[in-house]
PDB file of N, CA and C in Angstrom:
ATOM      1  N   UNK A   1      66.764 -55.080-100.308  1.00  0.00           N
ATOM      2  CA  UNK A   1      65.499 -54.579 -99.827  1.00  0.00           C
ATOM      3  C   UNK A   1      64.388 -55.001-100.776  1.00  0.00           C
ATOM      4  N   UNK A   2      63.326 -55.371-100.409  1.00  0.00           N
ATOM      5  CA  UNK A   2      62.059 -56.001-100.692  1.00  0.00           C
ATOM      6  C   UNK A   2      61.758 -54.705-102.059  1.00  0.00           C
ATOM      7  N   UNK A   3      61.721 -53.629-101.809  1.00  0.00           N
ATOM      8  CA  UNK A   3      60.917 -52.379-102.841  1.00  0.00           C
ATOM      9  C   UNK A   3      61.591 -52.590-103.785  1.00  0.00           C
ATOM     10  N   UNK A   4      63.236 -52.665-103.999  1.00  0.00           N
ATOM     11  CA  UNK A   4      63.648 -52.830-104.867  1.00  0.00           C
ATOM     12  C   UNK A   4      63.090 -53.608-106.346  1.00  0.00           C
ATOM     13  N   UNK A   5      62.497 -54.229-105.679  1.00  0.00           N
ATOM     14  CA  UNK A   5      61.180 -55.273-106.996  1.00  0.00           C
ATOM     15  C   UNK A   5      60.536 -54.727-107.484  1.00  0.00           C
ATOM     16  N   UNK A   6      59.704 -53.836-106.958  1.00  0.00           N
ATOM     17  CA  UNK A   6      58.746 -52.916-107.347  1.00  0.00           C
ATOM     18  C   UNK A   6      59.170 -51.842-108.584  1.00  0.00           C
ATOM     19  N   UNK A   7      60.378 -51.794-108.511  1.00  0.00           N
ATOM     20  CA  UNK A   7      60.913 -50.566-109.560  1.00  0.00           C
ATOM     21  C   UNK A   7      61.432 -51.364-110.888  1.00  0.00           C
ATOM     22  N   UNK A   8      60.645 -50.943-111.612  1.00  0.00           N
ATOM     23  CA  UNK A   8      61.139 -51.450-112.724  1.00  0.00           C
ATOM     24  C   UNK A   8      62.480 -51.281-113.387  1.00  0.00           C
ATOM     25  N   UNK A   9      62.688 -52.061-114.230  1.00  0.00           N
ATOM     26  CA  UNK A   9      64.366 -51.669-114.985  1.00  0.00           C
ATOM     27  C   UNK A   9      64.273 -50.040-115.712  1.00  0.00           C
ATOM     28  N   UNK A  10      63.191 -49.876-116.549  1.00  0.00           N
ATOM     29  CA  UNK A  10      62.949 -48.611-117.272  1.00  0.00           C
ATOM     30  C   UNK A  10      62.921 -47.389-116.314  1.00  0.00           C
ATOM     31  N   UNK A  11      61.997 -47.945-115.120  1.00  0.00           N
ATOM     32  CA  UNK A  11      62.515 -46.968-113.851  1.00  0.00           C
ATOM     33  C   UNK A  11      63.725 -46.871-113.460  1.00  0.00           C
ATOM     34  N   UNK A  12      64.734 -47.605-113.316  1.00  0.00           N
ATOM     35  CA  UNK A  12      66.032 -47.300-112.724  1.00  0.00           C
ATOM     36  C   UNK A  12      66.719 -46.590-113.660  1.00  0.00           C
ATOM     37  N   UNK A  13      66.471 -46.903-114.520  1.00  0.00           N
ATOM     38  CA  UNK A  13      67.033 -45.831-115.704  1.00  0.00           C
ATOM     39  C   UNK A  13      66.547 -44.475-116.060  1.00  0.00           C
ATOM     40  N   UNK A  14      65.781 -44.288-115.831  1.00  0.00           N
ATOM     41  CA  UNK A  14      65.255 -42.636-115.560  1.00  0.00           C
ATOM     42  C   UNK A  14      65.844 -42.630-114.297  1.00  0.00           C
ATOM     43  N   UNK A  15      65.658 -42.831-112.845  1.00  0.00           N
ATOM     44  CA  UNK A  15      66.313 -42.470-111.722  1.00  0.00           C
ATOM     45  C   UNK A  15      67.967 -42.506-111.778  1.00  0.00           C
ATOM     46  N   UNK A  16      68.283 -42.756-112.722  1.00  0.00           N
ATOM     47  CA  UNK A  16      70.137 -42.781-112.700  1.00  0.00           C
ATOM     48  C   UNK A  16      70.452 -41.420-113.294  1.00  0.00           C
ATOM     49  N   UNK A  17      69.270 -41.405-114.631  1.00  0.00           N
ATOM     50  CA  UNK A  17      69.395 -40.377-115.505  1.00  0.00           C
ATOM     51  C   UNK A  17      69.623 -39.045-114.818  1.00  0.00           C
ATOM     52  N   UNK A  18      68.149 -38.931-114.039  1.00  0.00           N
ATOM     53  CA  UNK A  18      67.058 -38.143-113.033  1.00  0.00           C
ATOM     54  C   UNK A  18      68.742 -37.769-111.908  1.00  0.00           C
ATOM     55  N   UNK A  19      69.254 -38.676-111.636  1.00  0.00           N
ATOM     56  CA  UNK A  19      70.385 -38.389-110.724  1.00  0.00           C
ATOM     57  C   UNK A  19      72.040 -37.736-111.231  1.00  0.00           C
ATOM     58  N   UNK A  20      71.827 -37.848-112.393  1.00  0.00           N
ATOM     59  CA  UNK A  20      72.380 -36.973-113.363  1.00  0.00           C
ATOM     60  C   UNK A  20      72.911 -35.754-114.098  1.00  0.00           C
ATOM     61  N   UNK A  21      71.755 -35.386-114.064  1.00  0.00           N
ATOM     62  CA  UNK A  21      70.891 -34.044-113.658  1.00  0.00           C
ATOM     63  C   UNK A  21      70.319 -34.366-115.183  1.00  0.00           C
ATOM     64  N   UNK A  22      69.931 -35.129-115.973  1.00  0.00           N
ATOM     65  CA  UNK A  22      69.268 -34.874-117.313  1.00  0.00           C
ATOM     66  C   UNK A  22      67.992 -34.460-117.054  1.00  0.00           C
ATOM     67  N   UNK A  23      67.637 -33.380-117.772  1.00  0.00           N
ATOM     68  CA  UNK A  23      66.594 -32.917-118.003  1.00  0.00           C
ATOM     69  C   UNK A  23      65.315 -34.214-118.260  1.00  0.00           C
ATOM     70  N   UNK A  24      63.935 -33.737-118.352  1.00  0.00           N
ATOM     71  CA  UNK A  24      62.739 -34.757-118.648  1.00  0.00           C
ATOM     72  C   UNK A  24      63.435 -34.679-120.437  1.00  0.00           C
ATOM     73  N   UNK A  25      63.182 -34.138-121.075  1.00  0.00           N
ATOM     74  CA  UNK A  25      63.453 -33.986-122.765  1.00  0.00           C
ATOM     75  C   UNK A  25      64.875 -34.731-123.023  1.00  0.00           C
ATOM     76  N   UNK A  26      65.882 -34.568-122.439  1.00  0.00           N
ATOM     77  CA  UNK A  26      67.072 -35.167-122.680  1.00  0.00           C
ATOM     78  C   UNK A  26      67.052 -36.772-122.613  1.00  0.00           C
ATOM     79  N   UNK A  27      66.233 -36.752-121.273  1.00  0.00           N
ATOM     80  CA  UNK A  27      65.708 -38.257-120.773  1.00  0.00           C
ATOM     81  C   UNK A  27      65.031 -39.155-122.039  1.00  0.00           C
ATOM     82  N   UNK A  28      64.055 -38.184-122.364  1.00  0.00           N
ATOM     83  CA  UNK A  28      63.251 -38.673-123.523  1.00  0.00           C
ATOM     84  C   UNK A  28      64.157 -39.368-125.241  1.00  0.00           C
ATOM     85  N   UNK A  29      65.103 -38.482-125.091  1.00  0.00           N
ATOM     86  CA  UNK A  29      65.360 -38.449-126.232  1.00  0.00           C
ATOM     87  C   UNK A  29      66.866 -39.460-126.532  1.00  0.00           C
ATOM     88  N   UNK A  30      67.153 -39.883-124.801  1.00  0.00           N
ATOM     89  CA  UNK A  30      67.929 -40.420-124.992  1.00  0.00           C
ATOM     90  C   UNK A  30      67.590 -42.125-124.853  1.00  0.00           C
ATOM     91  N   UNK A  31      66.156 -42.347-124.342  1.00  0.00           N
ATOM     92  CA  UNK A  31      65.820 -43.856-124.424  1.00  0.00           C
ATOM     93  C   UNK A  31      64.780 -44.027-125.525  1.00  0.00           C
ATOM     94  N   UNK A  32      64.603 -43.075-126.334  1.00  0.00           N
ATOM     95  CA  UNK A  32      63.438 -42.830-127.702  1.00  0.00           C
ATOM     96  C   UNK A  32      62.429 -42.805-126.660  1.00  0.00           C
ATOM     97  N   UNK A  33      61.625 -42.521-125.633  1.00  0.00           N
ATOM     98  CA  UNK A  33      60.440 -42.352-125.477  1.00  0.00           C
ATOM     99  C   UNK A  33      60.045 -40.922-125.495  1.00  0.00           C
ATOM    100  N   UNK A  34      58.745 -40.979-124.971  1.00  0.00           N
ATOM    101  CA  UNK A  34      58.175 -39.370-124.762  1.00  0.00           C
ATOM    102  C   UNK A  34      58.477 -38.918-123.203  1.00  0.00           C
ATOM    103  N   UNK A  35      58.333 -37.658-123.731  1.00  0.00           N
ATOM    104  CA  UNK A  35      58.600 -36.663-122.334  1.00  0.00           C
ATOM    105  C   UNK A  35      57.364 -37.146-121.578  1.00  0.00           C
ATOM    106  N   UNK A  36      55.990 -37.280-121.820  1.00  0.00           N
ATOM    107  CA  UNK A  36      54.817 -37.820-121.142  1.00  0.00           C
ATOM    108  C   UNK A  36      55.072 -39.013-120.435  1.00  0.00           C
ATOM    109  N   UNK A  37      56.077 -40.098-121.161  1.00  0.00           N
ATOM    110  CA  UNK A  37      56.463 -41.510-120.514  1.00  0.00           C
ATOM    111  C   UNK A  37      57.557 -40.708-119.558  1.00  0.00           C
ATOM    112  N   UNK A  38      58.438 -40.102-119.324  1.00  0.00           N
ATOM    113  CA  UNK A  38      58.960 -39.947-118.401  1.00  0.00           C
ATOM    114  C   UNK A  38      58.804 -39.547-116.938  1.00  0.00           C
ATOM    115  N   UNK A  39      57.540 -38.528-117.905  1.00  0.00           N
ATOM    116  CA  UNK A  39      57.053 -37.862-116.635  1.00  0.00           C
ATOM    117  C   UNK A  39      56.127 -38.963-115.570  1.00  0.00           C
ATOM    118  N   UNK A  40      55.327 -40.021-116.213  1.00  0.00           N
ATOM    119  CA  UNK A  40      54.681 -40.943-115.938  1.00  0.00           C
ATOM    120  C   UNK A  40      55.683 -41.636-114.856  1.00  0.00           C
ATOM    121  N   UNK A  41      56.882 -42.025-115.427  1.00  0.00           N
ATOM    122  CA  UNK A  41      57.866 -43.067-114.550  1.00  0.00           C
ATOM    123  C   UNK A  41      58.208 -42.368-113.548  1.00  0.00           C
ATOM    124  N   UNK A  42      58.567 -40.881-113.551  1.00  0.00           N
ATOM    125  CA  UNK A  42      59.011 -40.132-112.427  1.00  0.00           C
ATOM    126  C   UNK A  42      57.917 -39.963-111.649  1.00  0.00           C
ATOM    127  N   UNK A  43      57.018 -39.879-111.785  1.00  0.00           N
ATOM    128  CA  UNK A  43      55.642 -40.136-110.902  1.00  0.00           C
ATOM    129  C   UNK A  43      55.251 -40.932-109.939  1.00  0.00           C
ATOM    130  N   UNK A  44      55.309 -42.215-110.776  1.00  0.00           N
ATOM    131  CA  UNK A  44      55.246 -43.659-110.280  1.00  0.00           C
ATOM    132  C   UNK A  44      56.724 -43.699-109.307  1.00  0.00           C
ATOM    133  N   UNK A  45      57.500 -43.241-109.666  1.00  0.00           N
ATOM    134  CA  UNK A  45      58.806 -43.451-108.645  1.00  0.00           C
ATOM    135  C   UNK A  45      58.832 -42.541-107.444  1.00  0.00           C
ATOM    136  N   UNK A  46      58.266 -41.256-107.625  1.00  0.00           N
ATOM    137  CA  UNK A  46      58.069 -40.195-106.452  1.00  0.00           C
ATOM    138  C   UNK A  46      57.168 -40.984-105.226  1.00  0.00           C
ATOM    139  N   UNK A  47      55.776 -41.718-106.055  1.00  0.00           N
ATOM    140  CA  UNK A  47      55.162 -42.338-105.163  1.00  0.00           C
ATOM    141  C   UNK A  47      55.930 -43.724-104.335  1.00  0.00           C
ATOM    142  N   UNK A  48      56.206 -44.692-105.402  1.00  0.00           N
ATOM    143  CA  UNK A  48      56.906 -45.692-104.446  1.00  0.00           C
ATOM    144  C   UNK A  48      58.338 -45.584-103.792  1.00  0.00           C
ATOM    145  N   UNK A  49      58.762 -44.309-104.027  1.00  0.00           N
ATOM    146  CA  UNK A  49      59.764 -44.121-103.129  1.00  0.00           C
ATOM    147  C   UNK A  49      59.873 -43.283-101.761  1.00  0.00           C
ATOM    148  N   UNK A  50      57.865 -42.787-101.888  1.00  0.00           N
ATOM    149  CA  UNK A  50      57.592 -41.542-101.037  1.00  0.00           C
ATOM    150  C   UNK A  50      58.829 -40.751-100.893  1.00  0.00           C
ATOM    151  N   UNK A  51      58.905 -40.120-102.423  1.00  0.00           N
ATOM    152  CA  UNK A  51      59.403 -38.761-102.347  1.00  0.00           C
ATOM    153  C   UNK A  51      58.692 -37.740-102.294  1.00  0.00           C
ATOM    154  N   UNK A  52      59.098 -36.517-102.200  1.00  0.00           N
ATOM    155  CA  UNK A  52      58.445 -35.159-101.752  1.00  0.00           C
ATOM    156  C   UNK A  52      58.767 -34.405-103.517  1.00  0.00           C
ATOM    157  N   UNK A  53      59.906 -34.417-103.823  1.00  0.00           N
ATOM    158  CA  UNK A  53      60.854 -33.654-104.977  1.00  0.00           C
ATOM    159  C   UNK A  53      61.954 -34.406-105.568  1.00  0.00           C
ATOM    160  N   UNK A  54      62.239 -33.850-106.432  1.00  0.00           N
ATOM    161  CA  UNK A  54      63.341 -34.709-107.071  1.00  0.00           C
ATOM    162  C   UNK A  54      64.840 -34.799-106.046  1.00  0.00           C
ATOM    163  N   UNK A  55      65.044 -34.260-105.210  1.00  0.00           N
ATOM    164  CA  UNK A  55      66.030 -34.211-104.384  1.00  0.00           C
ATOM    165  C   UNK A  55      65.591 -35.506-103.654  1.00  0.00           C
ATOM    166  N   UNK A  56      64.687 -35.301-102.853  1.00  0.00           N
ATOM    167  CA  UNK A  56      64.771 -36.753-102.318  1.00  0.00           C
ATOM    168  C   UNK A  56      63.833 -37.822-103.313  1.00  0.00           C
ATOM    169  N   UNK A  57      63.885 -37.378-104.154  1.00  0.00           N
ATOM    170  CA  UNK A  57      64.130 -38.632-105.434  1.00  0.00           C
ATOM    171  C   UNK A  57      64.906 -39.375-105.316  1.00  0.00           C
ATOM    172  N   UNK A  58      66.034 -38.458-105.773  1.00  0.00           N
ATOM    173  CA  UNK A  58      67.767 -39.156-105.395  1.00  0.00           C
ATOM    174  C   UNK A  58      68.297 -39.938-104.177  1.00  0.00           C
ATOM    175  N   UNK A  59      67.732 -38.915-103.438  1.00  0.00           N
ATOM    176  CA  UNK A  59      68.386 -39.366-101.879  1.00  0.00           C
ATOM    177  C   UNK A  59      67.943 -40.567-101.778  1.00  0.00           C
ATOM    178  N   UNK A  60      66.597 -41.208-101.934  1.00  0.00           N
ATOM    179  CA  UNK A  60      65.943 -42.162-101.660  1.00  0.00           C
ATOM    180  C   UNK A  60      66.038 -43.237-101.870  1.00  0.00           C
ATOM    181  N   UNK A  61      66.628 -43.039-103.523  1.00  0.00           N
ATOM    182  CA  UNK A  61      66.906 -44.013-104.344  1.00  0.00           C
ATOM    183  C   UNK A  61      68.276 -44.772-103.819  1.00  0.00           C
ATOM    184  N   UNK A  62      69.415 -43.771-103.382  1.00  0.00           N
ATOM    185  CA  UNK A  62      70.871 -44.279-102.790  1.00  0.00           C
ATOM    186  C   UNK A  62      70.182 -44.868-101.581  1.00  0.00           C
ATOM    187  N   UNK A  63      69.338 -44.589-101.144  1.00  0.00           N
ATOM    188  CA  UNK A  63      69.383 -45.092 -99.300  1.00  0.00           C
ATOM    189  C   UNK A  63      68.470 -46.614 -99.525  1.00  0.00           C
ATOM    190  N   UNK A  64      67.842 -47.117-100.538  1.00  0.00           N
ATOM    191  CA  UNK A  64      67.185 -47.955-100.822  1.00  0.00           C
ATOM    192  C   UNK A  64      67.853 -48.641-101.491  1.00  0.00           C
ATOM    193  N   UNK A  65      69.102 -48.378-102.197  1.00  0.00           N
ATOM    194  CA  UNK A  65      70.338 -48.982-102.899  1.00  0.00           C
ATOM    195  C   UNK A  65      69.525 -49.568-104.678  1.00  0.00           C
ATOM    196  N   UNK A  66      68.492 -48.798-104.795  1.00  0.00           N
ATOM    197  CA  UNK A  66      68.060 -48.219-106.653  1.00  0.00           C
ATOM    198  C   UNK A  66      69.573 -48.018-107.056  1.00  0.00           C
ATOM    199  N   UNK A  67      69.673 -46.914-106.736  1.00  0.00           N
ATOM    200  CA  UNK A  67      70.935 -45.956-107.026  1.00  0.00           C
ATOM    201  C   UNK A  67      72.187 -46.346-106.318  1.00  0.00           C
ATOM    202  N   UNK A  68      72.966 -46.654-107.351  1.00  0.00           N
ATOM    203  CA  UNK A  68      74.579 -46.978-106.512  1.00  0.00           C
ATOM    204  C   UNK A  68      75.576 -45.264-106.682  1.00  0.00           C
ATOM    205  N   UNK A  69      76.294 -45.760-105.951  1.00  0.00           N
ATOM    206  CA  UNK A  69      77.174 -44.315-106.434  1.00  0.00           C
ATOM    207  C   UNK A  69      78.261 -45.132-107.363  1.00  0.00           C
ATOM    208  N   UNK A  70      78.781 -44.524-108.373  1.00  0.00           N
ATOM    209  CA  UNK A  70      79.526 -45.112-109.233  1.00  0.00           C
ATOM    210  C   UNK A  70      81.272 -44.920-108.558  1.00  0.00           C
ATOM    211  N   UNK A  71      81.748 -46.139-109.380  1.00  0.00           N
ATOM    212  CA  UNK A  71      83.359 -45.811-108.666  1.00  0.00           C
ATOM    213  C   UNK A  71      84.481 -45.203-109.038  1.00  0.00           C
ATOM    214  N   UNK A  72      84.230 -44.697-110.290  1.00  0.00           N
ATOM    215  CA  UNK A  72      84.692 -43.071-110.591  1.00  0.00           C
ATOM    216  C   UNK A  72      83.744 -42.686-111.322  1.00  0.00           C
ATOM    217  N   UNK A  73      84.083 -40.642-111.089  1.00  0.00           N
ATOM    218  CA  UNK A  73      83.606 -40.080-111.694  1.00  0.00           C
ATOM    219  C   UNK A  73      84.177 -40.069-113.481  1.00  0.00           C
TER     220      UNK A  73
END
């Protein structure tokens, strides 16, 4: 899919995180940035994924194939 371009690598990595369940602070602390940069990327991703919430954050991201499901847990 074409959007897929649009999302950056640093974005897919908060949205994997984000699908995770890591917290914004955990997020932060686990790629050295700030909680402000996260919140920024989750922003920018709510919009180009026209999400509503972090639920269909997720959802959005699998149905746009961002997000793979992994092949084990």
């Amino acid at each position: 899919m074409i959007l897929k371009k649009f999302i950056s690598g640093r974005e897919k990595e908060i949205l994997r995180l984000v699908a995770y369940e890591h917290t914004t602070k955990e997020i932060a602390n686990q790629l050295y940035i700030s909680t402000h940069t996260v919140i920024s990327h989750r922003k920018n991703l709510m919009i180009k994924l026209n999400a509503k919430n972090t639920a269909g954050l997720v959802r959005k991201g699998y149905e746009t194939g961002v997000l793979a499901l992994p092949d084990s847990y």
